[in-house]
N, C-alpha and C. Protein backbone atom coordinates (compact mmCIF):
# COMPACT_ATOMS: atom_id res chain seq x y z
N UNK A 1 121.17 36.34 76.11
CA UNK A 1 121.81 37.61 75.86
C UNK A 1 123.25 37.36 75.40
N UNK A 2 123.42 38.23 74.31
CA UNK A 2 125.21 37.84 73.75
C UNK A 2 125.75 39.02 74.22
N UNK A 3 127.02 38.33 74.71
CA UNK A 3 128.02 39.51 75.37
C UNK A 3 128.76 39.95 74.54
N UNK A 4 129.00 41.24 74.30
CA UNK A 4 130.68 41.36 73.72
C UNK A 4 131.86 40.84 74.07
N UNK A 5 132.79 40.41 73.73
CA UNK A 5 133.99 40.32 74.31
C UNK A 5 134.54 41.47 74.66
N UNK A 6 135.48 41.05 75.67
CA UNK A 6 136.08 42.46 76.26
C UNK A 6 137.91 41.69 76.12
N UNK A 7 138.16 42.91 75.92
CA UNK A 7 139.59 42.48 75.80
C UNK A 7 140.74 43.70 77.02
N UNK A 8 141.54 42.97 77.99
CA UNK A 8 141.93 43.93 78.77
C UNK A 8 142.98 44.69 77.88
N UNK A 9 143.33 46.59 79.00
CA UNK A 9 143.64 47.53 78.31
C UNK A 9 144.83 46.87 77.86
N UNK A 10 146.05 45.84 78.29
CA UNK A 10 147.02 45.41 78.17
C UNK A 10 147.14 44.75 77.15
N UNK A 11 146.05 44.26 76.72
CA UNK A 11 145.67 43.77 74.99
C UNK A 11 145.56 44.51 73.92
N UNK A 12 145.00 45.62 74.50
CA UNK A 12 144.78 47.17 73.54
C UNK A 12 146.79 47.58 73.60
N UNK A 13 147.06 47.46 74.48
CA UNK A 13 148.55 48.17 74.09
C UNK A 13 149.39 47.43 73.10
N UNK A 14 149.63 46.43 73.42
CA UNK A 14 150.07 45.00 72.55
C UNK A 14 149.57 45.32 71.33
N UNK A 15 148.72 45.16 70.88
CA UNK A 15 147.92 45.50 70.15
C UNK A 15 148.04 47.03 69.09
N UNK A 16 148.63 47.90 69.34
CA UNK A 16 149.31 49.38 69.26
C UNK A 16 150.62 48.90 68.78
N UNK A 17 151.07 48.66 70.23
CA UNK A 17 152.29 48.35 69.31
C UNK A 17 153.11 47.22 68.24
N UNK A 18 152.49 46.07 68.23
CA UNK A 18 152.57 45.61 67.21
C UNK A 18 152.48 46.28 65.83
N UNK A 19 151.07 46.89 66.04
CA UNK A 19 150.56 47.72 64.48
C UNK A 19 151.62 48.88 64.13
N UNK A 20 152.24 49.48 65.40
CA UNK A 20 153.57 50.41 65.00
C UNK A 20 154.39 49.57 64.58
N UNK A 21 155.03 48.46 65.31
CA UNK A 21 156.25 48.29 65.11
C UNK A 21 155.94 47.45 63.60
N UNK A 22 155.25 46.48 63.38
CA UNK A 22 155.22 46.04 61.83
C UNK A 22 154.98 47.31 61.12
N UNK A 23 154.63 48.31 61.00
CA UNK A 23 154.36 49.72 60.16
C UNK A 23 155.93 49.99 60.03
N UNK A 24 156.92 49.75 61.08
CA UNK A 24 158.24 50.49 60.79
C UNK A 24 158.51 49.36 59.98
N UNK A 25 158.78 48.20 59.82
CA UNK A 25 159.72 47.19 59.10
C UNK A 25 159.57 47.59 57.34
N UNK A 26 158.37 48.06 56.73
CA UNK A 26 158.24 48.54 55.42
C UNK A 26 158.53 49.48 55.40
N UNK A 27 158.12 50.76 56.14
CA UNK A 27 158.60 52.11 56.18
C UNK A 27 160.15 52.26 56.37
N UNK A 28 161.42 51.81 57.08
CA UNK A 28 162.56 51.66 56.73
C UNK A 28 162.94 50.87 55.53
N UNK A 29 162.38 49.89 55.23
CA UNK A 29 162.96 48.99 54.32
C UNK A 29 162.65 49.46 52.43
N UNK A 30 161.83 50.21 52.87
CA UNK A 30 161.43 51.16 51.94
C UNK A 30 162.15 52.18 51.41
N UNK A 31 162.68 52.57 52.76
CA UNK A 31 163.25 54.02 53.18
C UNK A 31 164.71 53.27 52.35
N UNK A 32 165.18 52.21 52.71
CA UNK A 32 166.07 51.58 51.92
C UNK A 32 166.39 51.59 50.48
N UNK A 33 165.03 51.11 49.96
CA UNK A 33 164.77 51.04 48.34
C UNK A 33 164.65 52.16 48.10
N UNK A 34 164.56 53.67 48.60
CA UNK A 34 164.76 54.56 47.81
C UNK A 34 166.22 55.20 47.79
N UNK A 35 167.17 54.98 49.11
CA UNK A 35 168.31 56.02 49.64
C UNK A 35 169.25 54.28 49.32
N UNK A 36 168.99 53.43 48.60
CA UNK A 36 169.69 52.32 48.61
C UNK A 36 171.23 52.98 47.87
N UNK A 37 170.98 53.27 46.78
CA UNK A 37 172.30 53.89 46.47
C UNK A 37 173.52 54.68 47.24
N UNK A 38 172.82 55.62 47.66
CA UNK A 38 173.55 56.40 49.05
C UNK A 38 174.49 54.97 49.99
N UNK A 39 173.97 53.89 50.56
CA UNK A 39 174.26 53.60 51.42
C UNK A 39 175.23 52.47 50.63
N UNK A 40 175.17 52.16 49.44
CA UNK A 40 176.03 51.78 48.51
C UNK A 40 177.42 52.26 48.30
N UNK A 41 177.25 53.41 48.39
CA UNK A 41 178.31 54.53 48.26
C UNK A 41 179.26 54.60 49.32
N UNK A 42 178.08 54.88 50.74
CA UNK A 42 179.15 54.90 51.68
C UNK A 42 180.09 53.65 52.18
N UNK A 43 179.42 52.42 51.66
CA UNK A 43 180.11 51.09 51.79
C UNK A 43 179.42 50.21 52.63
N UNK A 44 178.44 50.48 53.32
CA UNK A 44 177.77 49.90 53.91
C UNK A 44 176.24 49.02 53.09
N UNK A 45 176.52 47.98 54.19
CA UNK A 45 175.61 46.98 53.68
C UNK A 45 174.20 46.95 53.50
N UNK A 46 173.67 46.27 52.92
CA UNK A 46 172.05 46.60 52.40
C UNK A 46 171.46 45.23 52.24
N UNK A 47 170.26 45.02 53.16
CA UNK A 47 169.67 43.71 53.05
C UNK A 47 168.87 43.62 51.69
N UNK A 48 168.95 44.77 51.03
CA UNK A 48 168.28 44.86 49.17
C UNK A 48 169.87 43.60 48.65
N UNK A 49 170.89 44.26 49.00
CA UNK A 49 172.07 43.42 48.27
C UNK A 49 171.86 42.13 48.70
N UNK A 50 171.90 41.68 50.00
CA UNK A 50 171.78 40.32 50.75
C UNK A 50 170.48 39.70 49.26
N UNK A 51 169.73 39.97 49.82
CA UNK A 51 168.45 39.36 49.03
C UNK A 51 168.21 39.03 47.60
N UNK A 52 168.42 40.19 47.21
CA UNK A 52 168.46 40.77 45.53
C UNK A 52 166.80 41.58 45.57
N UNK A 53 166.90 41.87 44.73
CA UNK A 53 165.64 42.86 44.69
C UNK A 53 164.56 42.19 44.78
N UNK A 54 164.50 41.21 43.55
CA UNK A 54 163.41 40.57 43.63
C UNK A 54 162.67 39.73 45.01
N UNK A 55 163.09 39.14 45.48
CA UNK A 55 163.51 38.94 47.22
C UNK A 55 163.16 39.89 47.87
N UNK A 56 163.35 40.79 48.14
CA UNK A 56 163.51 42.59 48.92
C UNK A 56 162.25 42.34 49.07
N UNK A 57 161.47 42.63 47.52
CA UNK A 57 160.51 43.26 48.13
C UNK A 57 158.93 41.98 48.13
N UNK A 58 159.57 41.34 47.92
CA UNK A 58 158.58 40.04 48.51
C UNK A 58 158.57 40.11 49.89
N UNK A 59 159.65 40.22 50.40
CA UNK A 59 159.73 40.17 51.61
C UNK A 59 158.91 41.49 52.13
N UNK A 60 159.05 42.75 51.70
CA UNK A 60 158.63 43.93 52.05
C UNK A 60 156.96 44.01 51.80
N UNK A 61 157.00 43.36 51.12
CA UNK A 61 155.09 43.46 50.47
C UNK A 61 154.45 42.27 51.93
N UNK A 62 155.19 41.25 52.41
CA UNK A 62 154.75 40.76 53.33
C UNK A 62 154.41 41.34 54.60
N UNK A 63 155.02 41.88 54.56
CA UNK A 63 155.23 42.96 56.03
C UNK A 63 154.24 44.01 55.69
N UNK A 64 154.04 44.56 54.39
CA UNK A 64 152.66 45.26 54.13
C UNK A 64 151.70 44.53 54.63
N UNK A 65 151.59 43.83 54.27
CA UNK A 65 150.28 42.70 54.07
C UNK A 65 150.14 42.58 55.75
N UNK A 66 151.21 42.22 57.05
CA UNK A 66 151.08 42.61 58.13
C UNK A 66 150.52 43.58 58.95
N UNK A 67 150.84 44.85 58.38
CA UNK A 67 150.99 45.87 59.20
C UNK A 67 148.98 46.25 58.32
N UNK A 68 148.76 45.53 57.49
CA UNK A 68 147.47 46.12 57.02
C UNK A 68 146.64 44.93 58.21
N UNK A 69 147.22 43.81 58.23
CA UNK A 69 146.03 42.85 59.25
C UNK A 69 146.29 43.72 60.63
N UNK A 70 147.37 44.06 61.38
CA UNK A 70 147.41 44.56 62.18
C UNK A 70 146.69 45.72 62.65
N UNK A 71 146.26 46.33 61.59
CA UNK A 71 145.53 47.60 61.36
C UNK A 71 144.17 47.15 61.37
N UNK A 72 143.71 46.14 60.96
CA UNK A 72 142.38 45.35 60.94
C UNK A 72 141.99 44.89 62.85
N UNK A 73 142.92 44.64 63.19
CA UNK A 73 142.92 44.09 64.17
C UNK A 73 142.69 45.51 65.41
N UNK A 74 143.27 46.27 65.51
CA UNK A 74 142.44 47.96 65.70
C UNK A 74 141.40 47.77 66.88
N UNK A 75 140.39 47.79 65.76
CA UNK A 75 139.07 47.61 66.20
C UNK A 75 138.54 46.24 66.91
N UNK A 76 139.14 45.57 66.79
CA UNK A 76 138.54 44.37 67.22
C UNK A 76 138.66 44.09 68.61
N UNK A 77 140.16 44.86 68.76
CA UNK A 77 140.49 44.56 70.46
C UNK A 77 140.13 45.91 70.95
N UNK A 78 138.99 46.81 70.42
CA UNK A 78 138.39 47.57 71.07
C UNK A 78 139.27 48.89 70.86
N UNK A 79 140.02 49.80 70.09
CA UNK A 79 141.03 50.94 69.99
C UNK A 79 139.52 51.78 69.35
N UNK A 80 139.00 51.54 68.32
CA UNK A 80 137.89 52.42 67.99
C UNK A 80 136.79 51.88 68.18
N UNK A 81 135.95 52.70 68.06
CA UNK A 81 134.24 52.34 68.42
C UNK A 81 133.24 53.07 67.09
N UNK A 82 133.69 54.39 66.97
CA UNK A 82 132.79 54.47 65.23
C UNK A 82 132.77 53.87 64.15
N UNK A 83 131.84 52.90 63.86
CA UNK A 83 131.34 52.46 62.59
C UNK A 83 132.37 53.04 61.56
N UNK A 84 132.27 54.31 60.84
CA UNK A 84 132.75 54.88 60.11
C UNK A 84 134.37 55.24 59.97
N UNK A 85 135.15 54.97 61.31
CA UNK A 85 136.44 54.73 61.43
C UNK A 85 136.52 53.18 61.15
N UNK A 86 135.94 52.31 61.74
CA UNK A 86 136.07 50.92 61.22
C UNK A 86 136.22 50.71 59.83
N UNK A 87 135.08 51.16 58.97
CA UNK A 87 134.95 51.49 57.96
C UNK A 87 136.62 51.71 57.03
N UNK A 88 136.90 52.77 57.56
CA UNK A 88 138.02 53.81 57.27
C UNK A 88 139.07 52.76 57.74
N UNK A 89 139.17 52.05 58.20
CA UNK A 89 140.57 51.40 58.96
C UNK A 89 140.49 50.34 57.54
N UNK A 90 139.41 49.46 57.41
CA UNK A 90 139.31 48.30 56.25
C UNK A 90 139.46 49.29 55.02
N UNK A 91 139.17 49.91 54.82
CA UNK A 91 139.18 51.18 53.67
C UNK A 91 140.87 51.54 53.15
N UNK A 92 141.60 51.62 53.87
CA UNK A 92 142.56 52.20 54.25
C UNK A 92 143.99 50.75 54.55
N UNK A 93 143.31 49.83 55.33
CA UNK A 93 144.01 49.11 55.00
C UNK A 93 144.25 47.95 53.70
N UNK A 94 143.36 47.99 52.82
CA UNK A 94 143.25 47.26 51.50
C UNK A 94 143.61 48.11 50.70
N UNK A 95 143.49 49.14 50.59
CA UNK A 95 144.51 49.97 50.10
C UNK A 95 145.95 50.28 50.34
N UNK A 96 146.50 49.39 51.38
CA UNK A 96 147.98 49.59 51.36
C UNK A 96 148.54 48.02 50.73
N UNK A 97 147.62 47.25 50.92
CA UNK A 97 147.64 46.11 50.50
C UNK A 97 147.98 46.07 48.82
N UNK A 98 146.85 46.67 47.65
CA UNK A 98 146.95 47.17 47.13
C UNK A 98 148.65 47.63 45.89
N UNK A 99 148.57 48.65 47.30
CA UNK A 99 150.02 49.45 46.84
C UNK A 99 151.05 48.37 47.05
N UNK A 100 151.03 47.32 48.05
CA UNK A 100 152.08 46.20 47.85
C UNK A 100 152.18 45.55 46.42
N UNK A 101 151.12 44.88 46.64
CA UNK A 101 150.41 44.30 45.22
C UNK A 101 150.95 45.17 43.73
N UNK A 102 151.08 46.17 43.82
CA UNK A 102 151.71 47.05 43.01
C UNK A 102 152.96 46.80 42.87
N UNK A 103 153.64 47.19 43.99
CA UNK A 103 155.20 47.16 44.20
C UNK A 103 155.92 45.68 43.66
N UNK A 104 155.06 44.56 44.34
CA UNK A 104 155.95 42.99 44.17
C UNK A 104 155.88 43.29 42.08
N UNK A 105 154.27 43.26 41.54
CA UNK A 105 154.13 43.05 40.09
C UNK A 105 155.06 44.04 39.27
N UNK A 106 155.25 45.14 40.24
CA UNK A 106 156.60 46.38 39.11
C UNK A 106 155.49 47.16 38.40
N UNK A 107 154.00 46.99 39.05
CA UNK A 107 153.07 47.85 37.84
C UNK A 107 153.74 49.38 38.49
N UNK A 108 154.56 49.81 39.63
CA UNK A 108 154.60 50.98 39.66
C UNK A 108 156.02 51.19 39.34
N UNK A 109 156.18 52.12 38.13
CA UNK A 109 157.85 52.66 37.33
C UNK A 109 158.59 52.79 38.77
N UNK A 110 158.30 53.65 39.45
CA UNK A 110 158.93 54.53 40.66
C UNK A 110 158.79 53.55 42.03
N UNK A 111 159.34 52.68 42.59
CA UNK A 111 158.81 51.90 43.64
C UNK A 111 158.95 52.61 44.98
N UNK A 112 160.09 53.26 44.52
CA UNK A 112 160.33 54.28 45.74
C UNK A 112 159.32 54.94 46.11
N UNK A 113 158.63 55.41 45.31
CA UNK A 113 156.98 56.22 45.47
C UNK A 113 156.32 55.41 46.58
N UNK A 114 156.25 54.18 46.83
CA UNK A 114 156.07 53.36 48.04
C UNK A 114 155.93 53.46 49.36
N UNK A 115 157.30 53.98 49.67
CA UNK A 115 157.39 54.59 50.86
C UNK A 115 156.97 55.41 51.01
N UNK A 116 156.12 56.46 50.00
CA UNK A 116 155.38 57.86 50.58
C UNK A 116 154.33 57.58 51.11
N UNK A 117 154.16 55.93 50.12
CA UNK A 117 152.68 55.97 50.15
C UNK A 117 152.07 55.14 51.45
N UNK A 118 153.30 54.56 51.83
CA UNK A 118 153.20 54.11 53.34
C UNK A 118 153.15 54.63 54.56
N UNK A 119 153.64 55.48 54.17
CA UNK A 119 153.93 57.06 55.26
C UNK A 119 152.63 57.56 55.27
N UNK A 120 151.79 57.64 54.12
CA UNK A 120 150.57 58.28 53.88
C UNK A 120 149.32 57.25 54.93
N UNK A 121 149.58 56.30 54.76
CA UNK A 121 148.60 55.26 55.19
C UNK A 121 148.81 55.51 56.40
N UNK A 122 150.00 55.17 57.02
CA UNK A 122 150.07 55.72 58.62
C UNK A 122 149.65 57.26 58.85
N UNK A 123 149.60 58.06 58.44
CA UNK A 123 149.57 59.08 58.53
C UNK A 123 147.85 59.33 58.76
N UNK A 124 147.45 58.69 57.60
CA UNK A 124 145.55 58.06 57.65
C UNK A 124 145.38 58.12 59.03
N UNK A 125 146.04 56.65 59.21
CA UNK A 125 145.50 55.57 60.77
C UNK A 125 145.52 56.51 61.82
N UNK A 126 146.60 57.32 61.77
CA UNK A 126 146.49 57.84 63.00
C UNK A 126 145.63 58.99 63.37
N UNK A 127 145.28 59.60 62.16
CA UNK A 127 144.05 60.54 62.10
C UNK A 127 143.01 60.27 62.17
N UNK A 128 142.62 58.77 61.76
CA UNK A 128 141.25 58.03 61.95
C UNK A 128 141.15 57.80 64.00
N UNK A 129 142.26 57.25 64.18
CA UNK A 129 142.26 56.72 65.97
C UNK A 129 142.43 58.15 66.52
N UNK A 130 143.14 59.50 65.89
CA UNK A 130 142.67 60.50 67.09
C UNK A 130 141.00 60.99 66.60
N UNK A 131 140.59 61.12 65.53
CA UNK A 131 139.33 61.55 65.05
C UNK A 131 138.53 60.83 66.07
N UNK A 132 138.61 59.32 66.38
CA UNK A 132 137.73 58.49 67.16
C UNK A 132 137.63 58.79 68.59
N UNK A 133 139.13 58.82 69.03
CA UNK A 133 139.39 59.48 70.41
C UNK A 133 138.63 60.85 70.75
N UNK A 134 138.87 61.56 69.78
CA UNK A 134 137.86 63.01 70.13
C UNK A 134 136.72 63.13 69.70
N UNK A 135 136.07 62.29 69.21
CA UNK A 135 134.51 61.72 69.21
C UNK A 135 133.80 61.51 70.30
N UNK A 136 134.85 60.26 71.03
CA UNK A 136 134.46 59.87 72.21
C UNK A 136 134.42 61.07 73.14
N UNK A 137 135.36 61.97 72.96
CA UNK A 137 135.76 63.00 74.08
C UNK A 137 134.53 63.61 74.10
N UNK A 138 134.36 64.02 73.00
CA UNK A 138 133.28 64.68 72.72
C UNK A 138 131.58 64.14 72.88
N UNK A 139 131.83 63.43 72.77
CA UNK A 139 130.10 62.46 72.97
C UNK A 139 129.98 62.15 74.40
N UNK A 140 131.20 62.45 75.18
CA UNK A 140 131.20 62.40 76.81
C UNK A 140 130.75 63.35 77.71
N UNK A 141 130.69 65.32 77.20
CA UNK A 141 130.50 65.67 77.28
C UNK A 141 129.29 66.17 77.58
C-alpha cells in the first residue's frame, strides 16, 4: 500500500508565507518600475538606478520565476485538494512566468503593465485557495 505523504500544518504555513512574501518582492519592485520617476524626483534612491534597468529586471523576472514555483508548491504540501484548482495553480502559474519572459525580452512596449499583471495573478491564487476552501466547506456538509 502507498502512503501519501503528509506534511505538518507548520509546513502548510511556511509554505503560505513564503508564496506571499516572494509575491511581494516583484509586486513592489514593479510598483518601482512604474512610480520610478516620482521617486526620482523626490530624491530618493532606486535599486532600478543601483542596477540599471537591464539588471532590474533580470533580477525581477527571477523573483517571478519564484513566486510562480512557490505557487506550484501550494498543492504539494497539501493547501488544495481539487484536481481542477491544481490544474488552475500550474495554469496560472506559467502564465506569470510567461509575462516575465515578456518583461526581461522588452516584447512588452509598457513594462509597467507588469505589475497589473502580477497583481492579477495573485489576485487568481487567492480565488483559486478560497474557491478550494469552500469546496471543502461545502463537501463537509
Amino acid at each position: 500500500m502507498v502512503s501519501r505523504r503528509q506534511f505538518s500544518f507548520g509546513s502548510q504555513i511556511i509554505c503560505s508565507l513564503l508564496f506571499f512574501f516572494f509575491w511581494q518582492i516583484p509586486h513592489f519592485w514593479l510598483f518601482l518600475l512604474r512610480y520610478g520617476d516620482e521617486y526620482k524626483v523626490a530624491g530618493l534612491p532606486s535599486v532600478k538606478e543601483i542596477f540599471g534597468e537591464e539588471s532590474f529586471l533580470r533580477i525581477v523576472f527571477h523573483r517571478i520565476v519564484a513566486t510562480a514555483v512557490f505557487c506550484l508548491l501550494i498543492p504539494i504540501y497539501g493547501l488544495v485538494h481539487s484536481p481542477l484548482i491544481k490544474v488552475a495553480l500550474l495554469g496560472s502559474s506559467s502564465w506569470l512566468v510567461w509575462q516575465g519572459i515578456r518583461l526581461v525580452r522588452g516584447n512588452n512596449p509598457d513594462k509597467s503593465v507588469v505589475f497589473t499583471k502580477v497583481n492579477h495573478f495573485m489576485f487568481v491564487v487567492l480565488f483559486l485557495l478560497s474557491f478550494d476552501g469552500l469546496h471543502l466547506h461545502l463537501a463537509g456538509m
